[in-house]
C-alpha atoms as a PDB file:
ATOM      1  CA  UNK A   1      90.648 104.308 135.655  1.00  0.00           C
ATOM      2  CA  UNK A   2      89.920 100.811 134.645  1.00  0.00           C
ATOM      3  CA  UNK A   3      91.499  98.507 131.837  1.00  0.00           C
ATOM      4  CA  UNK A   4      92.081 100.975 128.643  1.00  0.00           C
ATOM      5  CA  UNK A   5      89.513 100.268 125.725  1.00  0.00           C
ATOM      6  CA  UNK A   6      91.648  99.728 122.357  1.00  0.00           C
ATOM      7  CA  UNK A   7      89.098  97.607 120.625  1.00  0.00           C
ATOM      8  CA  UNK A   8      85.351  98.722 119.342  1.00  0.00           C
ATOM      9  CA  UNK A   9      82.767  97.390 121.467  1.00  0.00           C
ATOM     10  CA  UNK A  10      80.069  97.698 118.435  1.00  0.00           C
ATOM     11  CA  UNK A  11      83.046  95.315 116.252  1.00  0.00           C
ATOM     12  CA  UNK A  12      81.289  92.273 117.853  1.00  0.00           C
ATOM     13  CA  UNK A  13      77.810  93.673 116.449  1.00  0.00           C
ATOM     14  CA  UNK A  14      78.948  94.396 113.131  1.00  0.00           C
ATOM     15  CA  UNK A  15      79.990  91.926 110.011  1.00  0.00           C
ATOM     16  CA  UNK A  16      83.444  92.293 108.839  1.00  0.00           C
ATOM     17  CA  UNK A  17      81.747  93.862 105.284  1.00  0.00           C
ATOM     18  CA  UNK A  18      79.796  96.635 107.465  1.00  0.00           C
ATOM     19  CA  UNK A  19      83.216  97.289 109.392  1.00  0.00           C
ATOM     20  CA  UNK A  20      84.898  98.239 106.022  1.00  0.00           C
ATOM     21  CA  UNK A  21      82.143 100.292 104.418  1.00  0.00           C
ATOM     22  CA  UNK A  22      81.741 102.042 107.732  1.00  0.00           C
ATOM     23  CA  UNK A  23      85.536 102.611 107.400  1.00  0.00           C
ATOM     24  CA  UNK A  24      85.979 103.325 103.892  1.00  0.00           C
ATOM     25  CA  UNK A  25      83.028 106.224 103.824  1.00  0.00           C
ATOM     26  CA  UNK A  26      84.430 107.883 106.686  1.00  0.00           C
ATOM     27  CA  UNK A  27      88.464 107.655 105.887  1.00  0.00           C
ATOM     28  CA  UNK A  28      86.985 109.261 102.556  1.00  0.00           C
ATOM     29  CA  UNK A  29      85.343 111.899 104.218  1.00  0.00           C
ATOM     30  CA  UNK A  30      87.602 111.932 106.655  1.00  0.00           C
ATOM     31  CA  UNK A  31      90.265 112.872 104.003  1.00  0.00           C
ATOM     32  CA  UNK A  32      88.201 115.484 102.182  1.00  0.00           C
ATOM     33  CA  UNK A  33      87.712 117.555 104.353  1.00  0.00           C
ATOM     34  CA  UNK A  34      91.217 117.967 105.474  1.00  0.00           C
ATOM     35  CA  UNK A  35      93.099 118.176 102.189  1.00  0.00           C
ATOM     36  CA  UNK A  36      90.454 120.926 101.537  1.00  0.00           C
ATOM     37  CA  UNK A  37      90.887 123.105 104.132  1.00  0.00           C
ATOM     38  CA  UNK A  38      94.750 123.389 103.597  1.00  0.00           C
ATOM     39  CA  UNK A  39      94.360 123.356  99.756  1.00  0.00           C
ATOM     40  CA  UNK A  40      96.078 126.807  99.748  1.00  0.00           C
ATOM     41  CA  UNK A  41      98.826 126.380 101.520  1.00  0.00           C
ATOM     42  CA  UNK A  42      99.564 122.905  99.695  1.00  0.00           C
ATOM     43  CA  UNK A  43      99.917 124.524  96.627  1.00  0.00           C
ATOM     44  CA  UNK A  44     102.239 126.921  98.032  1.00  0.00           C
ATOM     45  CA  UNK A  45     104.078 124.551  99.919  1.00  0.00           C
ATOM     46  CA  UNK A  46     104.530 122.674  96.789  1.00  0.00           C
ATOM     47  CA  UNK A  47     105.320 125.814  94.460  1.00  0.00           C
ATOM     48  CA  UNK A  48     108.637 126.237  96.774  1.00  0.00           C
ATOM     49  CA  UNK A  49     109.545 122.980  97.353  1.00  0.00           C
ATOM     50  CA  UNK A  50     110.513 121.991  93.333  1.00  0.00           C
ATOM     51  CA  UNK A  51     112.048 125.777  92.765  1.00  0.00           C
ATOM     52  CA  UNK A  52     115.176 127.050  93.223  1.00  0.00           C
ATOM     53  CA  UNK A  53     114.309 130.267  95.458  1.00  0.00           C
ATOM     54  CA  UNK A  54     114.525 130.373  99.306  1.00  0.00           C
ATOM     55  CA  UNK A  55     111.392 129.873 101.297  1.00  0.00           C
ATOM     56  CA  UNK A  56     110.691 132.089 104.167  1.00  0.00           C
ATOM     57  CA  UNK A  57     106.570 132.968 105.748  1.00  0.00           C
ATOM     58  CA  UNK A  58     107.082 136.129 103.871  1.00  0.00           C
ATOM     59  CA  UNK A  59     107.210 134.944 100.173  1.00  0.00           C
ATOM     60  CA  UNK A  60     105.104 131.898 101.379  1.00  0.00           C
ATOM     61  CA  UNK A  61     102.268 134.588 102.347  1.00  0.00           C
ATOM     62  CA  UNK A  62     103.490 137.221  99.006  1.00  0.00           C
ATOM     63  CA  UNK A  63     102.650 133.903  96.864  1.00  0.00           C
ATOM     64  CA  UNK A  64      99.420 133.826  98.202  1.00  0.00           C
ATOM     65  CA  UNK A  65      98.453 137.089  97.925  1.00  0.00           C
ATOM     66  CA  UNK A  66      99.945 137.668  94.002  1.00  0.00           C
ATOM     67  CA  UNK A  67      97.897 134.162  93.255  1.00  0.00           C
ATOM     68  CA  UNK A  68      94.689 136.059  94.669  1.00  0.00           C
ATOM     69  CA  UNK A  69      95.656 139.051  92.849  1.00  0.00           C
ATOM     70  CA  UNK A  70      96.238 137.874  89.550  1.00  0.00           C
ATOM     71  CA  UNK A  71      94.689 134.514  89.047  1.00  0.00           C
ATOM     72  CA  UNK A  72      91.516 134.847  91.413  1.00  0.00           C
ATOM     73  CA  UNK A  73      90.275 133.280  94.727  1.00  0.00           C
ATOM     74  CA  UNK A  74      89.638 129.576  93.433  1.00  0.00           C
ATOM     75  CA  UNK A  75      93.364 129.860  91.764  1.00  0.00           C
ATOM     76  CA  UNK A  76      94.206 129.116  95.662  1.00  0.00           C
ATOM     77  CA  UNK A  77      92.590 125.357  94.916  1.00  0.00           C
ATOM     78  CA  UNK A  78      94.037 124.767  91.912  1.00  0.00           C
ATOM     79  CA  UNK A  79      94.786 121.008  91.518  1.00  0.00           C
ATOM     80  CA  UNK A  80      91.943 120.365  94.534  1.00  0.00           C
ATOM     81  CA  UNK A  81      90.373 118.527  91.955  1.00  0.00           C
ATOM     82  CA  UNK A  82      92.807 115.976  91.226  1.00  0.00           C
ATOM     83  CA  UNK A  83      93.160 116.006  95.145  1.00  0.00           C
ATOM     84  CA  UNK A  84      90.027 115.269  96.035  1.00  0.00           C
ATOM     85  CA  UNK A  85      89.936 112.313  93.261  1.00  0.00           C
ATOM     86  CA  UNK A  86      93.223 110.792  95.045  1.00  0.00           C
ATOM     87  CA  UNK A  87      92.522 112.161  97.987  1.00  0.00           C
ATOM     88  CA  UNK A  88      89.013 110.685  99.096  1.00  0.00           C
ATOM     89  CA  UNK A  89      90.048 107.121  97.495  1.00  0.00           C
ATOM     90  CA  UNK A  90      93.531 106.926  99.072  1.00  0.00           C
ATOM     91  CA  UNK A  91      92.493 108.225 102.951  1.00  0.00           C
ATOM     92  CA  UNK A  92      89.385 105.366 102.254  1.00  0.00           C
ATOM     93  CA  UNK A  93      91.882 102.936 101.880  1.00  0.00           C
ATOM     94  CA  UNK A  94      94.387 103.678 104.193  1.00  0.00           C
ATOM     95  CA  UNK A  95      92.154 103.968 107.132  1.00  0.00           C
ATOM     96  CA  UNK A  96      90.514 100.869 106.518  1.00  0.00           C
ATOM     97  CA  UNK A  97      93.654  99.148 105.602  1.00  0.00           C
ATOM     98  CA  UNK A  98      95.764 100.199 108.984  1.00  0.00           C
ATOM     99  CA  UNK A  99      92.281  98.754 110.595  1.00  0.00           C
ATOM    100  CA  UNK A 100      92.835  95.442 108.810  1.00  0.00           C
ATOM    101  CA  UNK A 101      96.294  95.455 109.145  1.00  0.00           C
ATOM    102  CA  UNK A 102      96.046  96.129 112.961  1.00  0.00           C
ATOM    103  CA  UNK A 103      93.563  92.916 112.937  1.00  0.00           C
ATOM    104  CA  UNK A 104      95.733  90.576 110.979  1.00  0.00           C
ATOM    105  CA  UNK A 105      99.188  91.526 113.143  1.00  0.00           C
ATOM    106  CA  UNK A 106      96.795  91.371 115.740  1.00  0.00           C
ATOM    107  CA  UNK A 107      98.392  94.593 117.794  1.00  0.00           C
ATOM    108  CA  UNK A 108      95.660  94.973 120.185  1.00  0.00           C
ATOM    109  CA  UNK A 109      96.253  91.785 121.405  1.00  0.00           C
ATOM    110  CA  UNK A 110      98.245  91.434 124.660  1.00  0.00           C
ATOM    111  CA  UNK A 111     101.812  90.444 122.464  1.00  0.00           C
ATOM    112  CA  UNK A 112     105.041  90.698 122.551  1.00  0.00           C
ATOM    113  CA  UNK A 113     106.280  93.622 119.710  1.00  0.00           C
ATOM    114  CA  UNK A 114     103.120  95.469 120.162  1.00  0.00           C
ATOM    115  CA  UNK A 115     104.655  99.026 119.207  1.00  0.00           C
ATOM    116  CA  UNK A 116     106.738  97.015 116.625  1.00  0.00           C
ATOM    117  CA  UNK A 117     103.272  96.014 115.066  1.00  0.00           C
ATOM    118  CA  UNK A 118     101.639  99.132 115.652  1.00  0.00           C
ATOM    119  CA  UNK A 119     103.986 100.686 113.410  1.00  0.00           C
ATOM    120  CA  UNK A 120     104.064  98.275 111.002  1.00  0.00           C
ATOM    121  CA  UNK A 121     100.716  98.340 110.449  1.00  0.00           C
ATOM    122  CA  UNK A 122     100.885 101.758 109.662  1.00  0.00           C
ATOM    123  CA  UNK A 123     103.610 101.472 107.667  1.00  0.00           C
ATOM    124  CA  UNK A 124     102.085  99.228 105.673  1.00  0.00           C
ATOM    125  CA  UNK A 125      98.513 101.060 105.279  1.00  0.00           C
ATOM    126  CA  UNK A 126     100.408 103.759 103.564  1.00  0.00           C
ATOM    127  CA  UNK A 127     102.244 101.628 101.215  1.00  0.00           C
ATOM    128  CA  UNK A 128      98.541 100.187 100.113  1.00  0.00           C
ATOM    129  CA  UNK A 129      97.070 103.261  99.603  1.00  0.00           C
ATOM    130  CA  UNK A 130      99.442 105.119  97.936  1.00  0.00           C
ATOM    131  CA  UNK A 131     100.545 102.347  95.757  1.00  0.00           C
ATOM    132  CA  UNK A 132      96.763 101.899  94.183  1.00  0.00           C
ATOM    133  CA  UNK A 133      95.828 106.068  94.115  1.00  0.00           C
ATOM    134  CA  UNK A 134      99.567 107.390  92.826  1.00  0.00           C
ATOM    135  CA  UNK A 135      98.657 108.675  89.250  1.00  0.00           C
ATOM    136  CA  UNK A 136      96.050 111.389  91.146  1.00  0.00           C
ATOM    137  CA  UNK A 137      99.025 112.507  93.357  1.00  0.00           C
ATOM    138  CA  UNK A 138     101.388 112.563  90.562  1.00  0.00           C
ATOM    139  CA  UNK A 139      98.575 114.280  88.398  1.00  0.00           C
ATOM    140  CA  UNK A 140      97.149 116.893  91.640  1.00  0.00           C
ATOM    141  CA  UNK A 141     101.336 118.064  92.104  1.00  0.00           C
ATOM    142  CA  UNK A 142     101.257 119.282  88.020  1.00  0.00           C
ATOM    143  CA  UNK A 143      97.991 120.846  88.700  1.00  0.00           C
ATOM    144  CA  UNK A 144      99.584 122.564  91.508  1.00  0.00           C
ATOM    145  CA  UNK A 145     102.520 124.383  89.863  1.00  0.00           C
ATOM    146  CA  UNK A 146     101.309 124.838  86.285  1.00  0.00           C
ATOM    147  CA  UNK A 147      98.557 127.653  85.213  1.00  0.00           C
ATOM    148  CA  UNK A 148      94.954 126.599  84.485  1.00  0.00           C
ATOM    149  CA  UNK A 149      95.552 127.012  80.338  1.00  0.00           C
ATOM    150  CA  UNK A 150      97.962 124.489  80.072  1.00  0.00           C
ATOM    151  CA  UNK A 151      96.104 121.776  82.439  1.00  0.00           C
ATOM    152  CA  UNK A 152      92.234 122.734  82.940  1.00  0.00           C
ATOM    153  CA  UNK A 153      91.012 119.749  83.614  1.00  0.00           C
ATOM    154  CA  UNK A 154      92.307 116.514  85.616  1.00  0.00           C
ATOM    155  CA  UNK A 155      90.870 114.933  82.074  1.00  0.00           C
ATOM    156  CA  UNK A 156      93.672 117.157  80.205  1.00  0.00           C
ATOM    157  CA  UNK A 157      96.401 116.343  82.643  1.00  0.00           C
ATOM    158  CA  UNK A 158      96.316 112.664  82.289  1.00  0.00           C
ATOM    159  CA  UNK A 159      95.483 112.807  78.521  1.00  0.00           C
ATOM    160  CA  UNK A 160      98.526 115.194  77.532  1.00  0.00           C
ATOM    161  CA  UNK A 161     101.038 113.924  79.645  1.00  0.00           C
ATOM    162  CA  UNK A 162      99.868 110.067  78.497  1.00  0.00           C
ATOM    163  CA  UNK A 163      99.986 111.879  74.927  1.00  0.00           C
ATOM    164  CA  UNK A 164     103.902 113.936  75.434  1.00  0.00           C
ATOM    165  CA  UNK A 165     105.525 111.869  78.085  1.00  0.00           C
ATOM    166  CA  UNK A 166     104.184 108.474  78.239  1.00  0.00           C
ATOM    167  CA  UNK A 167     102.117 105.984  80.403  1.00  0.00           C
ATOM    168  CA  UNK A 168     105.268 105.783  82.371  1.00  0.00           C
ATOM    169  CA  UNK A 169     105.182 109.415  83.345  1.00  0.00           C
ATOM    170  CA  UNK A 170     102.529 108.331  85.769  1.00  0.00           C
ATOM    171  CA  UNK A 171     105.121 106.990  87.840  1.00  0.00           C
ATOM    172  CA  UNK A 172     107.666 109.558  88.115  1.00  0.00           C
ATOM    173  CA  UNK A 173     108.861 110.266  91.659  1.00  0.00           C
ATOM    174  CA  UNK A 174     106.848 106.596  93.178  1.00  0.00           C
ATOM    175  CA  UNK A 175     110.241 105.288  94.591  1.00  0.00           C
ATOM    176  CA  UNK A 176     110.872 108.048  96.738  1.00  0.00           C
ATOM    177  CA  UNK A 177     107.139 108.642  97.215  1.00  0.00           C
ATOM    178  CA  UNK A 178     106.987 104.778  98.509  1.00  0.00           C
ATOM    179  CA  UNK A 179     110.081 105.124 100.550  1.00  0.00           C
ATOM    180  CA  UNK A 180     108.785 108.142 102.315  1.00  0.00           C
ATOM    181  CA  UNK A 181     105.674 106.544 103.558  1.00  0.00           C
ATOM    182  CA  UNK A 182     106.799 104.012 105.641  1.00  0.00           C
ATOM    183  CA  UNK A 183     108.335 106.283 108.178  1.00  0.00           C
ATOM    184  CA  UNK A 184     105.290 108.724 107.869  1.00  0.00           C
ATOM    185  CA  UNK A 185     102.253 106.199 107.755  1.00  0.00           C
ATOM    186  CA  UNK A 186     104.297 104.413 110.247  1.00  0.00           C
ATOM    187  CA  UNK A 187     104.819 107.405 112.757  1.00  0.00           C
ATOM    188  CA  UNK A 188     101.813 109.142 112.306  1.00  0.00           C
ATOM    189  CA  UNK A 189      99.721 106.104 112.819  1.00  0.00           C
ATOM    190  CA  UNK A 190     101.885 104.965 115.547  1.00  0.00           C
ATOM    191  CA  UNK A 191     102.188 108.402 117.315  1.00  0.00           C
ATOM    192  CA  UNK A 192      98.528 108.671 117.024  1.00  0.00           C
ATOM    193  CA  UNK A 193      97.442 105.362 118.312  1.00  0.00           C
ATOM    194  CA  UNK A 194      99.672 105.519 121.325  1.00  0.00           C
ATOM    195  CA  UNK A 195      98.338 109.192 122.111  1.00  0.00           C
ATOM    196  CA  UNK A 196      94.685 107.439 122.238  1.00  0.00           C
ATOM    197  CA  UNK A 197      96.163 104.672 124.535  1.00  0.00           C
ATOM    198  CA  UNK A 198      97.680 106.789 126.992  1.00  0.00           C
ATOM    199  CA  UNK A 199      94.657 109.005 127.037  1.00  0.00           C
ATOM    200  CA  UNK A 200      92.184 105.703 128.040  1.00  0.00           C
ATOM    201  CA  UNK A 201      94.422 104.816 130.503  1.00  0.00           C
ATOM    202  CA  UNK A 202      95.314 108.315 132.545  1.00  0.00           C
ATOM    203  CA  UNK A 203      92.564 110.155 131.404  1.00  0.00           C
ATOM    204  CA  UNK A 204      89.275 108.662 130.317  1.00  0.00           C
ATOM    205  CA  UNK A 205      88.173 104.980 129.257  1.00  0.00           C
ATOM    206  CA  UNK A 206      86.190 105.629 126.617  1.00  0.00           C
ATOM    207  CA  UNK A 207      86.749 104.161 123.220  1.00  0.00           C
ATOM    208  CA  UNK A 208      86.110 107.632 120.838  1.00  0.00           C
ATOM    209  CA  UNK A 209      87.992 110.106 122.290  1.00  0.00           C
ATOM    210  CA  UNK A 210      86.755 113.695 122.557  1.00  0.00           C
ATOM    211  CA  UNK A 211      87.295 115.485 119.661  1.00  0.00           C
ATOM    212  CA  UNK A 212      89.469 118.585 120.705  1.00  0.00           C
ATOM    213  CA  UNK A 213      91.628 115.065 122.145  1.00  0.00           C
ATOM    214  CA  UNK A 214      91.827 113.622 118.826  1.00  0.00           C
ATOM    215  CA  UNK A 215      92.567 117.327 117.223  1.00  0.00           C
ATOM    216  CA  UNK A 216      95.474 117.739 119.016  1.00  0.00           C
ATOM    217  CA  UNK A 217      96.746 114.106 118.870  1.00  0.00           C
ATOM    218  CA  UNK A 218      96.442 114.202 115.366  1.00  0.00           C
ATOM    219  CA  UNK A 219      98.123 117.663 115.184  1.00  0.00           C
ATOM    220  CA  UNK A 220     101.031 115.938 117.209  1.00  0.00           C
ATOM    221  CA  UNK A 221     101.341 112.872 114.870  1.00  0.00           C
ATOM    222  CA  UNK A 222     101.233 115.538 111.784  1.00  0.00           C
ATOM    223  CA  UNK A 223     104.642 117.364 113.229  1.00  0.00           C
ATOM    224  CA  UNK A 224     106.485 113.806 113.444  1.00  0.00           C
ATOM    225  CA  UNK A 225     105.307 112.092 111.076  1.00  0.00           C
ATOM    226  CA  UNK A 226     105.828 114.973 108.391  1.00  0.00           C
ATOM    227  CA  UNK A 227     109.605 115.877 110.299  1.00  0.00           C
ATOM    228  CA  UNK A 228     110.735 112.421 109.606  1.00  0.00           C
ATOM    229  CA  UNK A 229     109.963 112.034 105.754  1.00  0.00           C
ATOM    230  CA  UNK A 230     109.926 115.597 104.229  1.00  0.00           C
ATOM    231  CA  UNK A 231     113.151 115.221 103.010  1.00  0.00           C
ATOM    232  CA  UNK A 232     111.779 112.466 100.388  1.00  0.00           C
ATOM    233  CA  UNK A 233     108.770 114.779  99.511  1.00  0.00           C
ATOM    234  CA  UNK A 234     111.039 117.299  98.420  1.00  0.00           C
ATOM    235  CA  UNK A 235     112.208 114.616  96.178  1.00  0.00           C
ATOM    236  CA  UNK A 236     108.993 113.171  95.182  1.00  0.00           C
ATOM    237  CA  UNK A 237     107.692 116.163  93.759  1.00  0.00           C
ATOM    238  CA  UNK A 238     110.694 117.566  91.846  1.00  0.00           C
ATOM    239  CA  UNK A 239     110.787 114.281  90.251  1.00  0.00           C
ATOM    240  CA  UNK A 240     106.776 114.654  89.563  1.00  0.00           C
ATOM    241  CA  UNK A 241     106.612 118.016  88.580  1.00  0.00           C
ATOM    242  CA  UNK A 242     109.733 117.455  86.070  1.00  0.00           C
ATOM    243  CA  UNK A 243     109.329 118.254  82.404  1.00  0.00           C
ATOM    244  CA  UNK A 244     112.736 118.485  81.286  1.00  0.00           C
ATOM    245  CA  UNK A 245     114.397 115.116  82.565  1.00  0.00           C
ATOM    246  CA  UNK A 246     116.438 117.482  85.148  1.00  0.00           C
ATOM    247  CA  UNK A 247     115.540 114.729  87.524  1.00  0.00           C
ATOM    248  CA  UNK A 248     115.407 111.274  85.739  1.00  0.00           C
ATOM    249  CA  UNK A 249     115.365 108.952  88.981  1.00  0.00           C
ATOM    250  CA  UNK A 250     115.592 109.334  92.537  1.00  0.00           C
ATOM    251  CA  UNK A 251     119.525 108.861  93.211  1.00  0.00           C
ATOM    252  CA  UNK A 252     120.205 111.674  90.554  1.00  0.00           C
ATOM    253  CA  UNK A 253     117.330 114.450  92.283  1.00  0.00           C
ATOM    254  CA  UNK A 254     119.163 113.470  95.583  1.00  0.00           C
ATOM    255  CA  UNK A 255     122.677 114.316  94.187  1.00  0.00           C
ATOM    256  CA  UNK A 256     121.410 117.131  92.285  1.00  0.00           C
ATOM    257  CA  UNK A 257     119.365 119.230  95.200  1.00  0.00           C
ATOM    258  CA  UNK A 258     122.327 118.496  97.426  1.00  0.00           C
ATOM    259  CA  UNK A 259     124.960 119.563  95.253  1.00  0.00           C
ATOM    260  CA  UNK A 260     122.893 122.796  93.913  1.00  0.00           C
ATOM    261  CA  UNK A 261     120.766 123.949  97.459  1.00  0.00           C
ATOM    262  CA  UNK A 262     122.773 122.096 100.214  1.00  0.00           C
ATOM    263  CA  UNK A 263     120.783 120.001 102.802  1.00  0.00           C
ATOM    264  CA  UNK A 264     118.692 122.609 104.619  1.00  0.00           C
ATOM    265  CA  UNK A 265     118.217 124.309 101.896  1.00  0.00           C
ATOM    266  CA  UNK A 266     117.301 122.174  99.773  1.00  0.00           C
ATOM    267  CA  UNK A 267     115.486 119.260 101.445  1.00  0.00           C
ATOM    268  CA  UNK A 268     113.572 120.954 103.904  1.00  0.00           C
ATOM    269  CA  UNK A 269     112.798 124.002 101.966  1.00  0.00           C
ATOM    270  CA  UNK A 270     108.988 124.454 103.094  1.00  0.00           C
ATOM    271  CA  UNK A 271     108.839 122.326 106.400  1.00  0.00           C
ATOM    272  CA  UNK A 272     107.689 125.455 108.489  1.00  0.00           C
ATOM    273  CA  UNK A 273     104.345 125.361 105.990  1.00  0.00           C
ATOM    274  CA  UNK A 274     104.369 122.157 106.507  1.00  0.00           C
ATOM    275  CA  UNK A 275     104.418 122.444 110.195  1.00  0.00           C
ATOM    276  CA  UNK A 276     101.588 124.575 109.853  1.00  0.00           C
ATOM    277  CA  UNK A 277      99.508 122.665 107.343  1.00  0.00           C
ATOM    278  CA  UNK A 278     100.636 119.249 108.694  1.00  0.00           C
ATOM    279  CA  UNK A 279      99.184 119.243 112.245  1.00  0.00           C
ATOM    280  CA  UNK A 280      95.815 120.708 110.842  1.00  0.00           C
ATOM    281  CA  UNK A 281      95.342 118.516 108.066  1.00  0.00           C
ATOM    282  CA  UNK A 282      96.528 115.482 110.312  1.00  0.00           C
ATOM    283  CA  UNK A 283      94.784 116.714 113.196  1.00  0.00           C
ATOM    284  CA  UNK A 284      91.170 117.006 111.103  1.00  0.00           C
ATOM    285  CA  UNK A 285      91.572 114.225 109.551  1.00  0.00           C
ATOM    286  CA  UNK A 286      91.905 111.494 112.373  1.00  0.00           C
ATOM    287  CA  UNK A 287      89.320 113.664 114.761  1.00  0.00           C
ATOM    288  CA  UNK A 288      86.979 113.317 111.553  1.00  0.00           C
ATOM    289  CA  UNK A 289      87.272 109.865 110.610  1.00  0.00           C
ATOM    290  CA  UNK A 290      87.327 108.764 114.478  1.00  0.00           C
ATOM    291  CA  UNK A 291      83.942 110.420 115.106  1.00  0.00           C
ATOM    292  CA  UNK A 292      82.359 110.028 111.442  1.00  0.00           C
ATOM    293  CA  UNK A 293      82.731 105.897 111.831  1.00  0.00           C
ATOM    294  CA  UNK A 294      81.726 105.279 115.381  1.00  0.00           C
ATOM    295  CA  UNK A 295      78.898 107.801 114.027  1.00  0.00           C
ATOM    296  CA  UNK A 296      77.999 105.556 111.240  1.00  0.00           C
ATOM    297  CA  UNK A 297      78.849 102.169 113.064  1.00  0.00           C
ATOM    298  CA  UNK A 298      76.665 103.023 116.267  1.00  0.00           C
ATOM    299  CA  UNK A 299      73.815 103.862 113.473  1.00  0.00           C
ATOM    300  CA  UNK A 300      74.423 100.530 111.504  1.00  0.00           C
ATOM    301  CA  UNK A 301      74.086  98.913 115.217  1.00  0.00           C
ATOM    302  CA  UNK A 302      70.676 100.444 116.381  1.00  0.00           C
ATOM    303  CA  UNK A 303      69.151  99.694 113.025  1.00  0.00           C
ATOM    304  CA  UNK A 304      70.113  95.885 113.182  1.00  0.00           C
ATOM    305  CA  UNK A 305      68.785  95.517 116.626  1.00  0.00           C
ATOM    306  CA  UNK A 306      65.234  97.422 115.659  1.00  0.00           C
ATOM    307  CA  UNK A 307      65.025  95.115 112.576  1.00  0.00           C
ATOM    308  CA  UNK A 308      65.576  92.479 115.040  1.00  0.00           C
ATOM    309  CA  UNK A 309      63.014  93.673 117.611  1.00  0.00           C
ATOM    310  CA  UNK A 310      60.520  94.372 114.729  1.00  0.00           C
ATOM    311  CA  UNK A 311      61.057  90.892 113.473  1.00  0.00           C
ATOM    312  CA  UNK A 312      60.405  89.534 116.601  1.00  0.00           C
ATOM    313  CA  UNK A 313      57.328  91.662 117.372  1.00  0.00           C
ATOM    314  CA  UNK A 314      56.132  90.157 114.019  1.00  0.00           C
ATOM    315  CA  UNK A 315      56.869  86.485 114.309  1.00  0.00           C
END
């Protein structure tokens, strides 16, 4: 089959500024359009995760259905809003970051560590880019679980919770929230990217993938990546969605969920959604941003070299 391709042939064409646009409109695409299509089954992941009832596919889908009922058809993308303003920013930055990051631990390069890197890199994408977009996730999860009089607006979440809690609220739940990511920026990425490798070298040497490929590697990196950190996302948003001070910090919603719901219970109440929503949203979103930025970077290529033809042609 040849050498496998891991680096962009149209890099060497391209300035490092055009490599991060290119990557930042796509990751924010990329991200849209994921988080969108699972929007419904988000919220009710989310609904079950910070209450104290047992989850099962049957109240999962009865949620559902009494939020169509009684609150309408849009009700089911409640808080999409506030997603799409964290969303969009934070998948711009992490794609583009895990490509810098790749570039300055220099993983593609024949190394020693190279899966060590590879994870680290992702690891560390996710820490950037939820780090600088948190107040929108903090802000999307009270969207999610609170009626549409008390927060209409992503304008009315941030100004009455800076108003009744405090600029500080912003933060609730960002230590477990930071601690989560590494192991699921880091698998997912690393899971994904070794998927891709594999595929070049077995299967075809080709540096974008076929998308039904990248569907189901993503969907594969969702399921791991999600697996390993969902306990800590049961714990992130109990701690965001908290209005009494049940859970002041991240040691006391541990001890509290444990000694109240037990471990299965309690912090992986809601993985089966999420092992339905994961791999899809996962799976979009790398297919997506793969395609969408060797789209736009193959585009950004042709029109240098007819500038440079027409230049020539003129001269």
């Amino acid at each position: 089959m040849g050498k496998s391709n891991n680096e962009d042939p149209k890099l060497k064409h391209l300035s490092n500024t055009q490599i991060v646009i290119t990557s930042l409109t796509a990751g924010a695409l990329a991200g849209a359009l994921a988080k969108t299509t699972i929007a419904p089954l988000d919220r009710t992941k989310i609904n079950f995760q910070i209450s104290h009832k047992s989850y099962s596919t049957r109240k999962a889908l009865k949620f559902l259905v009494e939020t169509l009922k009684k609150q309408g058809f849009f009700a089911l993308w409640r808080g999409n809003s506030a997603t799409m303003a964290r969303i969009a920013p934070y998948s711009a930055i992490q794609f583009t970051s895990h490509e810098q990051w790749k570039r300055v631990l220099k993983v593609d390069q024949n190394n020693g560590f190279r899966n060590e890197r590879l994870f680290l890199a992702g690891s560390l994408a996710g820490l950037t880019s939820q780090a600088l977009t948190y107040p929108f996730d903090f802000a999307r999860a009270r969207m999610a679980v609170t009626h549409k009089l008390e927060y209409a607006t992503l304008r009315q979440v941030f100004h009455k919770i800076y108003l009744v809690e405090g600029a500080s609220a912003f933060f609730k739940g960002f230590v477990p929230t930071m601690a989560g990511v590494i192991p699921y920026a880091g698998m997912s990425f690393f899971t994904y990217d070794s998927l891709k490798r594999l595929y070049r070298e077995h299967i075809d040497n080709t540096f974008v993938i076929h998308p039904i490929a990248s569907l189901l590697f993503g969907a594969i990196a969702g399921v791991i990546s999600q697996s390993t950190s969902y306990p800590l996302d049961i714990v992130r948003r109990r701690m965001q969605t908290d209005t009494t001070g049940k859970y002041p910090n991240m040691h006391q919603t541990i001890l509290y969920v444990y000694r109240t719901e037990g471990i299965k219970k309690g912090f992986y109440k809601g993985l089966s959604m999420n092992w339905i929503k994961g791999p899809i949203a996962v799976g979009i979103s790398y297919a997506t941003y793969d395609n969408i930025r060797d789209i736009l970077r193959t585009s950004v290529v042709k029109f240098r070299t007819n500038s440079k033809q027409i230049s020539c042609k003129v001269n």
